[in-house]
N, C-alpha and C. Protein backbone atom coordinates (compact mmCIF):
# COMPACT_ATOMS: atom_id res chain seq x y z
N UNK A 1 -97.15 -187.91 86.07
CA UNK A 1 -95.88 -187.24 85.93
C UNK A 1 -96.13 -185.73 85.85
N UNK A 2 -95.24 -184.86 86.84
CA UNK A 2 -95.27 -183.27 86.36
C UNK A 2 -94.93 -182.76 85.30
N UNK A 3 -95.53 -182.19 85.02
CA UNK A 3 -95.13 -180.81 83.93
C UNK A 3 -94.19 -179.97 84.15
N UNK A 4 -93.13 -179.77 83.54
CA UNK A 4 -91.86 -178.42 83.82
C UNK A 4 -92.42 -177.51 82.95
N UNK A 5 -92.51 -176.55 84.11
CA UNK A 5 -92.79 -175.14 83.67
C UNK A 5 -91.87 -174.41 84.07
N UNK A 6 -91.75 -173.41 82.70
CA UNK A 6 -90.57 -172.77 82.57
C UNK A 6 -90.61 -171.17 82.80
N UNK A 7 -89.66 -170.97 84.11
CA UNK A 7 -90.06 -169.47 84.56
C UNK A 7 -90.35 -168.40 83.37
N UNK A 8 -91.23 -167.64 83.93
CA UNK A 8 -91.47 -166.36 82.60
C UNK A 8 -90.44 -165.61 82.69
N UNK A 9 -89.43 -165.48 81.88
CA UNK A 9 -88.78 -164.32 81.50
C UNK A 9 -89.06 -162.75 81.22
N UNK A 10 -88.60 -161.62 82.27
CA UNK A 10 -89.21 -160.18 82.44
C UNK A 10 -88.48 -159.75 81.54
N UNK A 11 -88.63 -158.72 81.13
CA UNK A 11 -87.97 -157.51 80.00
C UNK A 11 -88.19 -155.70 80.56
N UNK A 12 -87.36 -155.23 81.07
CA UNK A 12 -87.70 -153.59 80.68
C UNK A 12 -88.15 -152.98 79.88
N UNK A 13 -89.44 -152.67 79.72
CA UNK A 13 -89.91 -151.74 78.03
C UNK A 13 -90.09 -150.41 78.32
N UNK A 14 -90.28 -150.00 77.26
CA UNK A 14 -90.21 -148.37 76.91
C UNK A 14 -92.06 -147.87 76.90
N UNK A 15 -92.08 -146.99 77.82
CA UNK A 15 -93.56 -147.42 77.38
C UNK A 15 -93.89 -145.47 77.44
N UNK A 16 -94.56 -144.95 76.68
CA UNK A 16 -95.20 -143.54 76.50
C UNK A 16 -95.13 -142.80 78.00
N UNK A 17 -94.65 -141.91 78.40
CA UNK A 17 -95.26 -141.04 79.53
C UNK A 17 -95.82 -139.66 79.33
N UNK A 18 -96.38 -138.95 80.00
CA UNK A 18 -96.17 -137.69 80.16
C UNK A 18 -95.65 -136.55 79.64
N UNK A 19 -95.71 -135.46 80.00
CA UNK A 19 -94.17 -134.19 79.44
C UNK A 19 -93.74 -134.18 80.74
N UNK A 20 -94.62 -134.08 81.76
CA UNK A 20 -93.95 -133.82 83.23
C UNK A 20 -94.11 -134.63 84.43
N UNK A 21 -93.34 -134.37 85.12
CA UNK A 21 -93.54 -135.14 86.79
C UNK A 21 -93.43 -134.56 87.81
N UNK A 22 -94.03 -134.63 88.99
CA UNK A 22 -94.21 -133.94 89.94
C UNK A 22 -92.53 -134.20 90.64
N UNK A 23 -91.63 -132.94 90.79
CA UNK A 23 -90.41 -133.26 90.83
C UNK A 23 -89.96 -133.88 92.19
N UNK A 24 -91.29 -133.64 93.34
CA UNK A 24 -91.42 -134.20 94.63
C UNK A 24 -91.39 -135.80 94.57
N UNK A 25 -91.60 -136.28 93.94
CA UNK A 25 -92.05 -138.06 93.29
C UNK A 25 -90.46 -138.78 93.22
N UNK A 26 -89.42 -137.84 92.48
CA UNK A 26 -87.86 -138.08 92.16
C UNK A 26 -87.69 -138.28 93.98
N UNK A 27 -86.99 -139.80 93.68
CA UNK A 27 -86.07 -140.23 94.75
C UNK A 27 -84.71 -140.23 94.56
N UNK A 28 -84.56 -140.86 92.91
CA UNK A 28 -83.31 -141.56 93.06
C UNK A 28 -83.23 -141.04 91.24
N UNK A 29 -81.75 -141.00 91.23
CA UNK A 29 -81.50 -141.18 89.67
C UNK A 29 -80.10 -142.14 89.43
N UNK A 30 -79.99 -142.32 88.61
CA UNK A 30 -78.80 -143.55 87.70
C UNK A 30 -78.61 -143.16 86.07
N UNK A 31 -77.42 -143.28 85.67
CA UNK A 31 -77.64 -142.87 84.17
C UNK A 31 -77.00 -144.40 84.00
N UNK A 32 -77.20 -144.33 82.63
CA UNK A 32 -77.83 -145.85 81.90
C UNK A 32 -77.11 -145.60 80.67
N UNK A 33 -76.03 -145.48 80.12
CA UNK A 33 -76.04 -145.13 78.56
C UNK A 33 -76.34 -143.88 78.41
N UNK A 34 -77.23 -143.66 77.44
CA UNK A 34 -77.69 -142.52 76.78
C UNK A 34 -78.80 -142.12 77.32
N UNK A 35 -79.62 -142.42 78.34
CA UNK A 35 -80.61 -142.40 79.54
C UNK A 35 -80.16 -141.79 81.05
N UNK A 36 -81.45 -140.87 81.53
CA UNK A 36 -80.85 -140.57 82.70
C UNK A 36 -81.78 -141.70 83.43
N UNK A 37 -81.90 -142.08 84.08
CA UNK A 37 -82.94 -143.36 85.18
C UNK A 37 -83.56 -142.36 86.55
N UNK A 38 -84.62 -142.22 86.36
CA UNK A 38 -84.99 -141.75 87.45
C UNK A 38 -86.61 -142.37 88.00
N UNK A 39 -85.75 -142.85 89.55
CA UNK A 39 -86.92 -143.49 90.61
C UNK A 39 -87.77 -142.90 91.12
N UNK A 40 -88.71 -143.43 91.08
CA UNK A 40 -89.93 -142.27 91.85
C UNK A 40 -90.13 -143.30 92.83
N UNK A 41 -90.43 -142.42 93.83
CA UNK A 41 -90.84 -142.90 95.62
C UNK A 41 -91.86 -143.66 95.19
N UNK A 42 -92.96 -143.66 94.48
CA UNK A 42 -94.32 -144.87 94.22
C UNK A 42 -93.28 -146.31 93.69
N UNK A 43 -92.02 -146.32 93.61
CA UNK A 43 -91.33 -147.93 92.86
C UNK A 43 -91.61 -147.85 91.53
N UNK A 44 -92.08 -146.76 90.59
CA UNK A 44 -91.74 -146.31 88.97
C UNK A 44 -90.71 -146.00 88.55
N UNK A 45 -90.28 -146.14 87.93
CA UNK A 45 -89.22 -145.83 86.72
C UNK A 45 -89.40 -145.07 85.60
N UNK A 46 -88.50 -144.08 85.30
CA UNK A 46 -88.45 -143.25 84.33
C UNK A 46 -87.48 -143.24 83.67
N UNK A 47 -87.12 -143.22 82.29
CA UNK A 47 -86.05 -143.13 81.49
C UNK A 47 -86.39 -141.37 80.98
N UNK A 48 -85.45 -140.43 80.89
CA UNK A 48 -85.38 -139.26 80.54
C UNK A 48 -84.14 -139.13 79.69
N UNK A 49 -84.99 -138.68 78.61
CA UNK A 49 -83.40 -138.69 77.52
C UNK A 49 -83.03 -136.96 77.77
N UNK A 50 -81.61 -137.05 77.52
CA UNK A 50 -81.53 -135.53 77.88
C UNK A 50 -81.01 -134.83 75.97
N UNK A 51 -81.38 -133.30 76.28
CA UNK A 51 -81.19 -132.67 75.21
C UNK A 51 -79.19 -132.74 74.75
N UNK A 52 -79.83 -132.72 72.92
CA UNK A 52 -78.63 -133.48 72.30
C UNK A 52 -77.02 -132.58 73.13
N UNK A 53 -76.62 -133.47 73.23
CA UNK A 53 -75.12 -132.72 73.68
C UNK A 53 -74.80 -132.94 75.54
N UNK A 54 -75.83 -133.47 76.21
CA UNK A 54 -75.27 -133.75 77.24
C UNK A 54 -75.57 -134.99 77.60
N UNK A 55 -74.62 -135.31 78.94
CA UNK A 55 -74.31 -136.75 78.99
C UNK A 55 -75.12 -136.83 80.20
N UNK A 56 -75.80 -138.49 80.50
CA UNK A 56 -76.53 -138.73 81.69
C UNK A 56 -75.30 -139.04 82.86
N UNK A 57 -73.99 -138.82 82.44
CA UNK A 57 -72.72 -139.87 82.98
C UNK A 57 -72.83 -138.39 84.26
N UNK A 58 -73.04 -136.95 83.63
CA UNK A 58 -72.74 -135.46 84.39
C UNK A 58 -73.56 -135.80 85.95
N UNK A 59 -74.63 -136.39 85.60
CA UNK A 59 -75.03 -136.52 87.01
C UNK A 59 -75.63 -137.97 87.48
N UNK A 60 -74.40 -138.61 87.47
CA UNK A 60 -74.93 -139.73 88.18
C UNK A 60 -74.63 -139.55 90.07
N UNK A 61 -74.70 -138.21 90.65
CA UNK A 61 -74.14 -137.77 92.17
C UNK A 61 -76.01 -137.13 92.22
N UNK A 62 -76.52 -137.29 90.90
CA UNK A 62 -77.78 -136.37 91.60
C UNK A 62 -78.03 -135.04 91.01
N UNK A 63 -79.19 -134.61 90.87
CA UNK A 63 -79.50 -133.44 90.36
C UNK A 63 -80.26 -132.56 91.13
N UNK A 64 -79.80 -130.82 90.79
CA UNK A 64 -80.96 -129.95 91.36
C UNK A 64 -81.70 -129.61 90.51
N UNK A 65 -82.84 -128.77 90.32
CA UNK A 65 -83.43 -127.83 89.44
C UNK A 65 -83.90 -126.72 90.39
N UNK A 66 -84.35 -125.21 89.11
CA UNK A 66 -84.52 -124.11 89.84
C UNK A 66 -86.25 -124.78 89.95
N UNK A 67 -86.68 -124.54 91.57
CA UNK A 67 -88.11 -124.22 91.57
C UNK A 67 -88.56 -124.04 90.52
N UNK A 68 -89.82 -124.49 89.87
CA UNK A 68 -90.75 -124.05 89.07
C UNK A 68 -91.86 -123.62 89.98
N UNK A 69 -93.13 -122.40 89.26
CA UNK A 69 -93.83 -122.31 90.01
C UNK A 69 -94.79 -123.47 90.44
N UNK A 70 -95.13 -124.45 89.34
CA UNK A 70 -96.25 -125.54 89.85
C UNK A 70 -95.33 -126.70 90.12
N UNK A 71 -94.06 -126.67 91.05
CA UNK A 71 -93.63 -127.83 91.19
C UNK A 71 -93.04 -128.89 90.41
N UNK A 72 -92.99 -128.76 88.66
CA UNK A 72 -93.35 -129.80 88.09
C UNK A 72 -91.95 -130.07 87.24
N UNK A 73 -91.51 -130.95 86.91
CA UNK A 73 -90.45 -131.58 86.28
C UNK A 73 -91.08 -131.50 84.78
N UNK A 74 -90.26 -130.47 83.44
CA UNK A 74 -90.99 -130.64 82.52
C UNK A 74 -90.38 -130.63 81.63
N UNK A 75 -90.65 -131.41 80.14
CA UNK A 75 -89.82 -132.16 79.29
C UNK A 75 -89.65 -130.68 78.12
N UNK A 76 -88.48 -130.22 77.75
CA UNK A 76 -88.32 -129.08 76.72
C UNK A 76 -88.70 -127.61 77.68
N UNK A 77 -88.58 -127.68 78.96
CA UNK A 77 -88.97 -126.51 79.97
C UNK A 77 -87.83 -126.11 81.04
N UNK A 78 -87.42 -127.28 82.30
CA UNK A 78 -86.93 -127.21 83.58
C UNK A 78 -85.61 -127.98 83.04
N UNK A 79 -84.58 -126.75 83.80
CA UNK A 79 -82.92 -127.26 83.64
C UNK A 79 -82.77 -128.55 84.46
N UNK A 80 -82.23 -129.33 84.16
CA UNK A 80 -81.33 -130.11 85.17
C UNK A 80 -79.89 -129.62 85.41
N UNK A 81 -79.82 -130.02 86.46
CA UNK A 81 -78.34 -128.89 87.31
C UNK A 81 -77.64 -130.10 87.89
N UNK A 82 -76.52 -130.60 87.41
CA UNK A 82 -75.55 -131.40 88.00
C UNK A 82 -74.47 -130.96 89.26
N UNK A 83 -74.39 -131.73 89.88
CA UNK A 83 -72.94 -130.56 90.80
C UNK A 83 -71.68 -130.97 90.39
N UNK A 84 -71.68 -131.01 88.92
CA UNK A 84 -70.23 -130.51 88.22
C UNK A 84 -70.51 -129.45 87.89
N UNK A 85 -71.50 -129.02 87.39
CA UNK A 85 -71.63 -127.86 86.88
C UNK A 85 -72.78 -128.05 85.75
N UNK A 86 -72.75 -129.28 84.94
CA UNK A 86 -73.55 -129.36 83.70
C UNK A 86 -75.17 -128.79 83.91
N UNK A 87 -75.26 -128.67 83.06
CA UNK A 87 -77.17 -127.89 82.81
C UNK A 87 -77.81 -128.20 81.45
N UNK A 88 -78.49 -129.27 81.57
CA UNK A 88 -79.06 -130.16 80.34
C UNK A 88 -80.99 -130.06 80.77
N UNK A 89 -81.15 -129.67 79.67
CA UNK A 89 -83.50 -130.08 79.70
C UNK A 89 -83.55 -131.36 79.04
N UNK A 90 -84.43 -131.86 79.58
CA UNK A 90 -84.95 -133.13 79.78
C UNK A 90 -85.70 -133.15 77.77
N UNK A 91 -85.50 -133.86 77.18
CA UNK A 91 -85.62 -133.61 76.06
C UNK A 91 -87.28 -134.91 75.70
N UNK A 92 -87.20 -135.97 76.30
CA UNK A 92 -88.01 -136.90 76.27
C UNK A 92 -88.17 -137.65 77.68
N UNK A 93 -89.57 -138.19 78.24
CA UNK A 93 -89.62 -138.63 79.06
C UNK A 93 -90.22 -140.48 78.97
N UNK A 94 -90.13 -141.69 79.20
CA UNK A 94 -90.50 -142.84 78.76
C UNK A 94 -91.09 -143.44 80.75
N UNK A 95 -91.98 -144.23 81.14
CA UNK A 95 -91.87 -144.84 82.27
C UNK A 95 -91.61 -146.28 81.69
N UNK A 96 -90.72 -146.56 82.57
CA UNK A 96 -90.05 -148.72 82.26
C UNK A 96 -91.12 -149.36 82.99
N UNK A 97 -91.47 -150.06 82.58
CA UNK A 97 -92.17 -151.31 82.93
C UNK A 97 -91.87 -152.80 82.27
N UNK A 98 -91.94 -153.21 83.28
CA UNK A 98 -91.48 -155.20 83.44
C UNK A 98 -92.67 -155.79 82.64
N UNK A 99 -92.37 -156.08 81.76
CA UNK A 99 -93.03 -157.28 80.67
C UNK A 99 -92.69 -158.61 80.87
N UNK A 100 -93.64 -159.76 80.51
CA UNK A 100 -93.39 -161.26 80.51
C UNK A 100 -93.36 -161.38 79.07
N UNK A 101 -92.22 -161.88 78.58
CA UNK A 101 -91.63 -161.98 77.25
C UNK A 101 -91.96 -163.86 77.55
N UNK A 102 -92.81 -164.03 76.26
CA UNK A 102 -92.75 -165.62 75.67
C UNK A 102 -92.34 -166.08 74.71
């Protein structure tokens, strides 16, 4: 007789990153709640909390920033620029990764 085996159940976790990211890497963003979501072209995930007082809701159309000189997306440094107008720094950075929860 077989054995039922029972699919593994995935989870999104919060897991340590960086201060910065190479801002060339940003494909895609989504806000999430209190999270901005941002995709990187490698299929990573980033959760970026933004500094207290602005909303991830300002740019769910997409963000600019001014050039930095080394390129780099950096946490307590580089504005984010909505095209409403909003201008929020990236206050914390987390990468999501898929866990098998038992």
């Amino acid at each position: 007789m077989a054995e039922s085996v029972e699919p593994q159940r995935r989870q999104l976790v919060e897991r340590p990153f960086g201060n910065c990211i190479d801002a060339k890497r940003i494909g895609g963003v989504a806000d999430q709640g209190s999270r901005l979501m941002l995709f990187l072209r490698d299929r990573r995930m980033l959760a970026a909390q933004l500094e207290k007082g602005c909303s991830p809701r300002e740019f769910y159309q997409g963000f600019y920033m001014e050039p930095s000189e080394d390129g780099l997306l950096c946490v307590n440094r580089d504005r984010l620029m909505s095209r409403s107008g909003a201008k929020c720094k990236v206050a914390r950075l987390h990468q999501m990764v898929l866990e098998t929860v038992e």
